[in-house]
PDB file of N, CA and C in Angstrom:
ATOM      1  N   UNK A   1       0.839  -1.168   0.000  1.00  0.00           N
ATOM      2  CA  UNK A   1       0.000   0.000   0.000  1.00  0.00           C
ATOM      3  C   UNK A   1       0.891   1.241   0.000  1.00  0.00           C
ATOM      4  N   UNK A   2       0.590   2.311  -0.771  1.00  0.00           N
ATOM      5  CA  UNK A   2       0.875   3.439  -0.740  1.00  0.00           C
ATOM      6  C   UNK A   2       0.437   5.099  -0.383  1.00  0.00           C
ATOM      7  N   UNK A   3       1.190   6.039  -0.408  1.00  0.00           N
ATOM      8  CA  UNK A   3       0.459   7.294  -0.473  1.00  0.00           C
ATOM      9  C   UNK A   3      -1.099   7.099   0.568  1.00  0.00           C
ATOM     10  N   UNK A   4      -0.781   6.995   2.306  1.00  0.00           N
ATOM     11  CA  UNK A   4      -1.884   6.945   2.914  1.00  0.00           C
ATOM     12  C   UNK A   4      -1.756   8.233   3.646  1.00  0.00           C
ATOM     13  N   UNK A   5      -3.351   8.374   3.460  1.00  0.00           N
ATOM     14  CA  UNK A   5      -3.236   9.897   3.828  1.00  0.00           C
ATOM     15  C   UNK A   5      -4.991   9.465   4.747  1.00  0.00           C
ATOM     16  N   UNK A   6      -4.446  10.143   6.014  1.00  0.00           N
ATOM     17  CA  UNK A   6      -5.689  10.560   6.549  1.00  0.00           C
ATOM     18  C   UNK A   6      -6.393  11.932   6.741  1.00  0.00           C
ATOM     19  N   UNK A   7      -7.724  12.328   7.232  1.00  0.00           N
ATOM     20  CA  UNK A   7      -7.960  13.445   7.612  1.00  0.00           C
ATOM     21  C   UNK A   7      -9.462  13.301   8.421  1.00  0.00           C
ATOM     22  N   UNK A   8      -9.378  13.947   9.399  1.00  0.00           N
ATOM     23  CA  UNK A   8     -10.487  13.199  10.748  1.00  0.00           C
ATOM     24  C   UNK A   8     -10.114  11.505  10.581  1.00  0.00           C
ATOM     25  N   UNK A   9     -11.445  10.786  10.211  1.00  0.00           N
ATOM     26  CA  UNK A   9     -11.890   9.283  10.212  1.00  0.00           C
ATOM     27  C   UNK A   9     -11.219   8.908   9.037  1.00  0.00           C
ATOM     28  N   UNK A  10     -11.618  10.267   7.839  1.00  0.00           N
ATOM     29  CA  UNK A  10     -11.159   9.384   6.454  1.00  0.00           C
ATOM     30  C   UNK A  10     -10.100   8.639   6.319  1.00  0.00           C
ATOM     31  N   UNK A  11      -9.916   7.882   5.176  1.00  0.00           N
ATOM     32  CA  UNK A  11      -8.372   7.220   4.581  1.00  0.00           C
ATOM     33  C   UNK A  11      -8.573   7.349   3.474  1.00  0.00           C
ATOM     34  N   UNK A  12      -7.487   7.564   2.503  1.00  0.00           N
ATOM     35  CA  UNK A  12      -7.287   7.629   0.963  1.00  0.00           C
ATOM     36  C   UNK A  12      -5.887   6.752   1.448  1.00  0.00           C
ATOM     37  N   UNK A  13      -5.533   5.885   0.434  1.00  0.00           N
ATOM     38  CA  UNK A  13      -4.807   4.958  -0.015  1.00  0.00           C
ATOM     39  C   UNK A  13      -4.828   4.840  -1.424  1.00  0.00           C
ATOM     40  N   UNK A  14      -3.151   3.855  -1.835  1.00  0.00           N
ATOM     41  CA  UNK A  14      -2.910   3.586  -2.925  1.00  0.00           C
ATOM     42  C   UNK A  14      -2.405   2.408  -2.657  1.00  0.00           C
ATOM     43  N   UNK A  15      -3.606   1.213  -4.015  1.00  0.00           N
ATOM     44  CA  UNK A  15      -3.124  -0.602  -3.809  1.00  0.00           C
ATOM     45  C   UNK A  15      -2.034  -0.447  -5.035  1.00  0.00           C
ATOM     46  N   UNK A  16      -1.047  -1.184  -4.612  1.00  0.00           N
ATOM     47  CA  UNK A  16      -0.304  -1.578  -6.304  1.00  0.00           C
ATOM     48  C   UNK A  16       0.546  -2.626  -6.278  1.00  0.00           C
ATOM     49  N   UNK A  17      -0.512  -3.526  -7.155  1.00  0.00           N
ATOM     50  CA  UNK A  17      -0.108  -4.853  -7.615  1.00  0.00           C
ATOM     51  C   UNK A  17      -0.196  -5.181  -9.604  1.00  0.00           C
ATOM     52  N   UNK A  18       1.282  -5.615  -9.543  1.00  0.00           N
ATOM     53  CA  UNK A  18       1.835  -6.102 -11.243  1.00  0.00           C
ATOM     54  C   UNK A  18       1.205  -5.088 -11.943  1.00  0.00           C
ATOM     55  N   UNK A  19       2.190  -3.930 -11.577  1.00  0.00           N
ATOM     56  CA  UNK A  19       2.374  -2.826 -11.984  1.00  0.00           C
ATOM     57  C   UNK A  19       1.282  -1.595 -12.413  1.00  0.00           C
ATOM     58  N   UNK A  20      -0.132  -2.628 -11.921  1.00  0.00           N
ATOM     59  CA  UNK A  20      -1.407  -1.621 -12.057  1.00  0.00           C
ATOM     60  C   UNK A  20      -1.535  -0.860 -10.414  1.00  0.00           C
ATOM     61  N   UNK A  21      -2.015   0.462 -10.562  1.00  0.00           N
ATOM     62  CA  UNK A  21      -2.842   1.224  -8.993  1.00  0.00           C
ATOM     63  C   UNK A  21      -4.061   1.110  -8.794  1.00  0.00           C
ATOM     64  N   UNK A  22      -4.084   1.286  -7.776  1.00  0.00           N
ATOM     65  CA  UNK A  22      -6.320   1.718  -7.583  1.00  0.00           C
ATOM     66  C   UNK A  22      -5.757   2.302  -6.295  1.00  0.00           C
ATOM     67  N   UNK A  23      -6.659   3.696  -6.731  1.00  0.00           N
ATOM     68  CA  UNK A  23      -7.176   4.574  -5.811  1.00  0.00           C
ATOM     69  C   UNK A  23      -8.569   3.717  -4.107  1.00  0.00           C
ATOM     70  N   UNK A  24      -8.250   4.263  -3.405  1.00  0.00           N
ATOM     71  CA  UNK A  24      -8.580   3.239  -2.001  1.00  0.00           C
ATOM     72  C   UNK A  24      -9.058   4.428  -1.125  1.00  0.00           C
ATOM     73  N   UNK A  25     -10.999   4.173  -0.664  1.00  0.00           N
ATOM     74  CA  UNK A  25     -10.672   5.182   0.155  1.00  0.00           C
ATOM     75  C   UNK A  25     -11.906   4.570   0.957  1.00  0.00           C
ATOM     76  N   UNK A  26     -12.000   5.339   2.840  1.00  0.00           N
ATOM     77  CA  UNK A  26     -12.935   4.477   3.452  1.00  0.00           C
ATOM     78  C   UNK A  26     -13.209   6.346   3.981  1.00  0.00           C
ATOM     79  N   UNK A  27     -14.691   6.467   4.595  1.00  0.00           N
ATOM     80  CA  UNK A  27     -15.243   7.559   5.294  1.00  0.00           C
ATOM     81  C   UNK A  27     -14.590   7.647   6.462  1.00  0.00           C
ATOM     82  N   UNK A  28     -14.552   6.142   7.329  1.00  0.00           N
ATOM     83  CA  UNK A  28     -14.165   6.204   8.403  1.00  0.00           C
ATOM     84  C   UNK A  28     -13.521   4.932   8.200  1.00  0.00           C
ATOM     85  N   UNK A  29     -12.786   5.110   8.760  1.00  0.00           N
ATOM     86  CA  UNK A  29     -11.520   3.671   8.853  1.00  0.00           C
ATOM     87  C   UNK A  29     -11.765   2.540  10.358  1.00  0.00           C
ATOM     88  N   UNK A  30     -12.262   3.379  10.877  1.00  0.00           N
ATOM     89  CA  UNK A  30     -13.036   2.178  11.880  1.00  0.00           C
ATOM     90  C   UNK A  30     -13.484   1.141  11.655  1.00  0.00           C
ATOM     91  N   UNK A  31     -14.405   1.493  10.526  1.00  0.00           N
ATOM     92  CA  UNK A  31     -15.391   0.684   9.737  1.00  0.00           C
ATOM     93  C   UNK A  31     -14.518  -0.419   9.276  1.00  0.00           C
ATOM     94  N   UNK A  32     -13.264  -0.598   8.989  1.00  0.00           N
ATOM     95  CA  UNK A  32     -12.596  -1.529   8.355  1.00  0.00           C
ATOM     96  C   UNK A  32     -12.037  -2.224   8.727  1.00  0.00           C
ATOM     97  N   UNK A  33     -12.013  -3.840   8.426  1.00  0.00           N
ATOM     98  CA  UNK A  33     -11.870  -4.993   9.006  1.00  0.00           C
ATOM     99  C   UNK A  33     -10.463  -5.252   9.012  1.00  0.00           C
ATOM    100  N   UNK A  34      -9.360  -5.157  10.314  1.00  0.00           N
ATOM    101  CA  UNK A  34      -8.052  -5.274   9.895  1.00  0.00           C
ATOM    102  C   UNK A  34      -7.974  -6.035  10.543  1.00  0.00           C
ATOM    103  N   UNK A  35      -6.595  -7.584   9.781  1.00  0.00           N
ATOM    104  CA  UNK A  35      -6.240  -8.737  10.686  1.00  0.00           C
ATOM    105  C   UNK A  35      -5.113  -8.679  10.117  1.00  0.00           C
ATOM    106  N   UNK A  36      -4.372  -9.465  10.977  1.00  0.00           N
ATOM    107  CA  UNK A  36      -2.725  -9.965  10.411  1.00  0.00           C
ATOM    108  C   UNK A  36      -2.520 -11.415  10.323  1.00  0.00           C
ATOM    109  N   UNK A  37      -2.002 -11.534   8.988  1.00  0.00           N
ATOM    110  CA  UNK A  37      -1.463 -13.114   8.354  1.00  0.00           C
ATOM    111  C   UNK A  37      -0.350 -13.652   8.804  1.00  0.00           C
ATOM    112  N   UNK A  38       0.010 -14.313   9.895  1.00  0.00           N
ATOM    113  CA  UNK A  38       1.302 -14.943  10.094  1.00  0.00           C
ATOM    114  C   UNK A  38       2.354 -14.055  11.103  1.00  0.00           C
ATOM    115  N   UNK A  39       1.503 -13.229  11.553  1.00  0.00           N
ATOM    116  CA  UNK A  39       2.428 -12.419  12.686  1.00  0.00           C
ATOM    117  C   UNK A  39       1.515 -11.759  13.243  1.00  0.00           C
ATOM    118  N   UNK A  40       1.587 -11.130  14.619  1.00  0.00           N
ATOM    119  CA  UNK A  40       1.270 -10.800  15.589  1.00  0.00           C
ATOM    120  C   UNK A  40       1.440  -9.374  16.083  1.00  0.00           C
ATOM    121  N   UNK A  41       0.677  -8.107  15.543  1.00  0.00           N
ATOM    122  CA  UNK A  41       1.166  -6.586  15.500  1.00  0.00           C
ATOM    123  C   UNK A  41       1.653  -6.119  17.065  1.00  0.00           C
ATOM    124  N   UNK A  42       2.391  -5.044  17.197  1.00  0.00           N
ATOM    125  CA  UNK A  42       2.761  -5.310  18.205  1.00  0.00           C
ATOM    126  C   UNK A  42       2.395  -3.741  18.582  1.00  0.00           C
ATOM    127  N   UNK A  43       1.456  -4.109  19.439  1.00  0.00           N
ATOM    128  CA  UNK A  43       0.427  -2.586  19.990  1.00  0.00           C
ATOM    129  C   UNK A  43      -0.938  -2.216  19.164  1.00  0.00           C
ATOM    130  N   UNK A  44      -1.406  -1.285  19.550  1.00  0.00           N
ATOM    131  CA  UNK A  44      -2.603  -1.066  18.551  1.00  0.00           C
ATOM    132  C   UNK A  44      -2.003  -0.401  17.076  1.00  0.00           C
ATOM    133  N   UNK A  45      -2.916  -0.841  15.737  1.00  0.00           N
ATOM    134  CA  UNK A  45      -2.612  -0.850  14.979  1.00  0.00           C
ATOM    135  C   UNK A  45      -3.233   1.113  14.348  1.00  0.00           C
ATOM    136  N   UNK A  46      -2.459   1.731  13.936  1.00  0.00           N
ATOM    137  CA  UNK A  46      -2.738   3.065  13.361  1.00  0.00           C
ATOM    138  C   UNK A  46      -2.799   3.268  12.099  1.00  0.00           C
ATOM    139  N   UNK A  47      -3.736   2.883  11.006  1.00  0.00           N
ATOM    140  CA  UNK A  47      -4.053   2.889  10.156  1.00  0.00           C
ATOM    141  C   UNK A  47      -3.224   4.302   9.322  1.00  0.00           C
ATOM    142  N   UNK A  48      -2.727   5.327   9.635  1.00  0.00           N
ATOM    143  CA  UNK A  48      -2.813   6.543   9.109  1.00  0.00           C
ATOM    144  C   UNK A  48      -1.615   6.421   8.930  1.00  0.00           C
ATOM    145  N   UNK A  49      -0.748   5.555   9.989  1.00  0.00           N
ATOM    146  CA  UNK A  49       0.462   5.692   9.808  1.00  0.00           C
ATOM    147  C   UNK A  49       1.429   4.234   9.678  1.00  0.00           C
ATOM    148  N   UNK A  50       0.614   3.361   9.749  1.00  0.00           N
ATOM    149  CA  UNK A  50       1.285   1.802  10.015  1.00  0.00           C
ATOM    150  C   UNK A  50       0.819   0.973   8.595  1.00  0.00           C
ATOM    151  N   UNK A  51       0.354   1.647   7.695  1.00  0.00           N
ATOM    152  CA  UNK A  51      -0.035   0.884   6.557  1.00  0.00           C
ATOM    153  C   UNK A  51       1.152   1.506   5.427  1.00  0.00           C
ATOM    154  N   UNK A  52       1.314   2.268   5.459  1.00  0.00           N
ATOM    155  CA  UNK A  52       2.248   2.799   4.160  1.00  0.00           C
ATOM    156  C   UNK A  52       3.696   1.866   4.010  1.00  0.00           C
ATOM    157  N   UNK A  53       3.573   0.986   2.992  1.00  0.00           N
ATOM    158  CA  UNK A  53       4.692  -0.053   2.324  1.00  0.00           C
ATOM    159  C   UNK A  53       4.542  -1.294   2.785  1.00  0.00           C
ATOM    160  N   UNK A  54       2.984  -1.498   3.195  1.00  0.00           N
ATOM    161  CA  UNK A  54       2.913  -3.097   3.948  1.00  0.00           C
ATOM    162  C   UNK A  54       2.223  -3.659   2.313  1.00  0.00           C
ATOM    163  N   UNK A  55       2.396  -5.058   2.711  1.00  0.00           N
ATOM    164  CA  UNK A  55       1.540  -5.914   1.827  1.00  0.00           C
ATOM    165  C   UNK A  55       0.436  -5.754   2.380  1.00  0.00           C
ATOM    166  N   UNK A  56      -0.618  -5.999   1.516  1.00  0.00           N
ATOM    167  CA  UNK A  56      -1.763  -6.979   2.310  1.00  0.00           C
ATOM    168  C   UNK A  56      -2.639  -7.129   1.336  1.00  0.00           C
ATOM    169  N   UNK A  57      -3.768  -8.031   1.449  1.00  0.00           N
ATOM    170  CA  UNK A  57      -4.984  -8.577   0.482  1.00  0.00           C
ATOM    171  C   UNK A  57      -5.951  -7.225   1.174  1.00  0.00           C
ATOM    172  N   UNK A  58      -6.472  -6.671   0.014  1.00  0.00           N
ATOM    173  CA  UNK A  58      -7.637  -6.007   0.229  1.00  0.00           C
ATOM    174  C   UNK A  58      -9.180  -5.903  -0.264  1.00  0.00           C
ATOM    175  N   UNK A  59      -9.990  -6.106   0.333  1.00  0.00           N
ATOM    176  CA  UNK A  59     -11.451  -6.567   0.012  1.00  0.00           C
ATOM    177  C   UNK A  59     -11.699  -5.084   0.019  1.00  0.00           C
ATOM    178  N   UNK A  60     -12.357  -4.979  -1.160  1.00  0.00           N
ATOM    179  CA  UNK A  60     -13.271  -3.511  -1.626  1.00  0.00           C
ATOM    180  C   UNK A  60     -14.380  -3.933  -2.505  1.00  0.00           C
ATOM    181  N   UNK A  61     -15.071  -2.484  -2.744  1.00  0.00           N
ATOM    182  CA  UNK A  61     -16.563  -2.295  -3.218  1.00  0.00           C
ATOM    183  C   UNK A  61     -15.888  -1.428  -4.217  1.00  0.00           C
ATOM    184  N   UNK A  62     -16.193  -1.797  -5.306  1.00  0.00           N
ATOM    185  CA  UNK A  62     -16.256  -0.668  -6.631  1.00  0.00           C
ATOM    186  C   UNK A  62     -17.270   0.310  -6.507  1.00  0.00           C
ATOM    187  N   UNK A  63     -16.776   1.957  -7.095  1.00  0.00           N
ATOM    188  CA  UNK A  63     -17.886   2.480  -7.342  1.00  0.00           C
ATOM    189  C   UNK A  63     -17.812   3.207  -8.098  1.00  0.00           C
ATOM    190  N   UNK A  64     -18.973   3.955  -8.874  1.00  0.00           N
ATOM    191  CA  UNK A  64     -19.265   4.289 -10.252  1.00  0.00           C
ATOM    192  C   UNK A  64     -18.555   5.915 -10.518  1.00  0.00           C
ATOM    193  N   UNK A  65     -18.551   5.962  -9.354  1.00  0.00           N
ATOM    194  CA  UNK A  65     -17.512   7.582  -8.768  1.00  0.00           C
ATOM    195  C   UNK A  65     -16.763   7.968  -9.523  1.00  0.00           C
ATOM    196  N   UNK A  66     -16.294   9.513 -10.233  1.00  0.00           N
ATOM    197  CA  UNK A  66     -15.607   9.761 -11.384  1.00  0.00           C
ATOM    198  C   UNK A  66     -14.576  10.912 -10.473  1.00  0.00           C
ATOM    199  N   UNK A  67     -13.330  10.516 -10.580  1.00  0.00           N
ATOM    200  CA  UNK A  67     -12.796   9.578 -10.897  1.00  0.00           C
ATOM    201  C   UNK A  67     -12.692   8.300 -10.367  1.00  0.00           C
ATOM    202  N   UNK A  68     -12.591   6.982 -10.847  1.00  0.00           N
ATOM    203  CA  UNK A  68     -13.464   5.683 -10.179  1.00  0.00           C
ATOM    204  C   UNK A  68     -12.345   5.713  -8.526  1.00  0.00           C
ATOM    205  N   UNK A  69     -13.032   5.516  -7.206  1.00  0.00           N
ATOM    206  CA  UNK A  69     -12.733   5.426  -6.386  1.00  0.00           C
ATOM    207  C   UNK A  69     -13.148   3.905  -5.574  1.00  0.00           C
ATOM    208  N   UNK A  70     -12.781   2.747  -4.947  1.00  0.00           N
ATOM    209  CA  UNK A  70     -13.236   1.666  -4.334  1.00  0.00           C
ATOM    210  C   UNK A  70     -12.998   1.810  -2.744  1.00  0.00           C
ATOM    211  N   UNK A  71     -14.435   1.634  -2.314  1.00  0.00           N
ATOM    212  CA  UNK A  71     -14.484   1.838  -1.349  1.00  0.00           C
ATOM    213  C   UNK A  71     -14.133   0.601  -0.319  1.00  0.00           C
ATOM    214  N   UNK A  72     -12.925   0.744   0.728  1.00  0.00           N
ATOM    215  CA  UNK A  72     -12.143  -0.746   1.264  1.00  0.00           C
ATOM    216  C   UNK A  72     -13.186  -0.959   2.541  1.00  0.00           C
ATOM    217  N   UNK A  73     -13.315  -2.466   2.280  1.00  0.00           N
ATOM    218  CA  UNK A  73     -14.139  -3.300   3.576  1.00  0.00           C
ATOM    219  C   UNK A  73     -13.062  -3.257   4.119  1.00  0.00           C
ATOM    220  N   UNK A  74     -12.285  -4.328   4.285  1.00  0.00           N
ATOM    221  CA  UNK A  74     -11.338  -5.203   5.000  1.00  0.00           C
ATOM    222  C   UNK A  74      -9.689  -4.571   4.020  1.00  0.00           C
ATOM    223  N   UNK A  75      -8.889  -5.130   5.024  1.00  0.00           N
ATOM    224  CA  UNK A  75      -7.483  -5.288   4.760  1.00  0.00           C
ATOM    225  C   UNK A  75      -6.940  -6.114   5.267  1.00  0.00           C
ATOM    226  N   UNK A  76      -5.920  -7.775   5.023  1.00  0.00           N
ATOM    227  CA  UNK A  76      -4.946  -8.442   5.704  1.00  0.00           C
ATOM    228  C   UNK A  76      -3.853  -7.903   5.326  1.00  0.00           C
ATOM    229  N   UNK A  77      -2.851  -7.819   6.337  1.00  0.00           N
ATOM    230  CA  UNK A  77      -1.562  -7.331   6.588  1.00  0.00           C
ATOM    231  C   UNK A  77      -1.046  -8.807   6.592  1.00  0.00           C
ATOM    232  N   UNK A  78      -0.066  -8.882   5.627  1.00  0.00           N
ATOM    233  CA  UNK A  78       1.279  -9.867   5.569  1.00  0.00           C
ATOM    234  C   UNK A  78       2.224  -9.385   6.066  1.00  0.00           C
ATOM    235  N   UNK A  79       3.156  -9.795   6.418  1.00  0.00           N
ATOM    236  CA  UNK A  79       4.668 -10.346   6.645  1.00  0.00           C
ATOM    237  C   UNK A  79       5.437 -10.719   5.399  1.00  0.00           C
TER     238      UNK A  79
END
């Protein structure tokens, strides 16, 4: 994940996998389902600032939004 930017609740993010982006964004980041794959985070996890250059699988909602924006359910964090 890249380019995470918060402001209040919001998140804007950037996914990039085999060399394509998508724009990533949630209202409130609460709302979003975070777990970790194969390791164990160590303290509470800060979305605003603990996601920028991690892997992870991300579950989103497409939407018809110009310019197209997907709105993220969930995120797993790899190792």
């Amino acid at each position: 994940m890249q380019n995470v930017h918060c402001h209040a609740l919001e998140i804007d993010l950037t996914m990039a996998a085999k060399g394509e982006t998508m724009a990533l964004h949630s209202a409130d980041f609460y709302k979003i389902g975070f777990k970790a794959l194969g390791f164990a985070p160590k303290g509470d996890l800060n979305p605003c600032k603990d996601l920028e250059g991690v892997s992870a699988k991300v579950e989103y909602v497409e939407s018809s939004a110009q310019p197209p924006v997907a709105h993220v359910v969930a995120i797993e964090l790899h190792k």
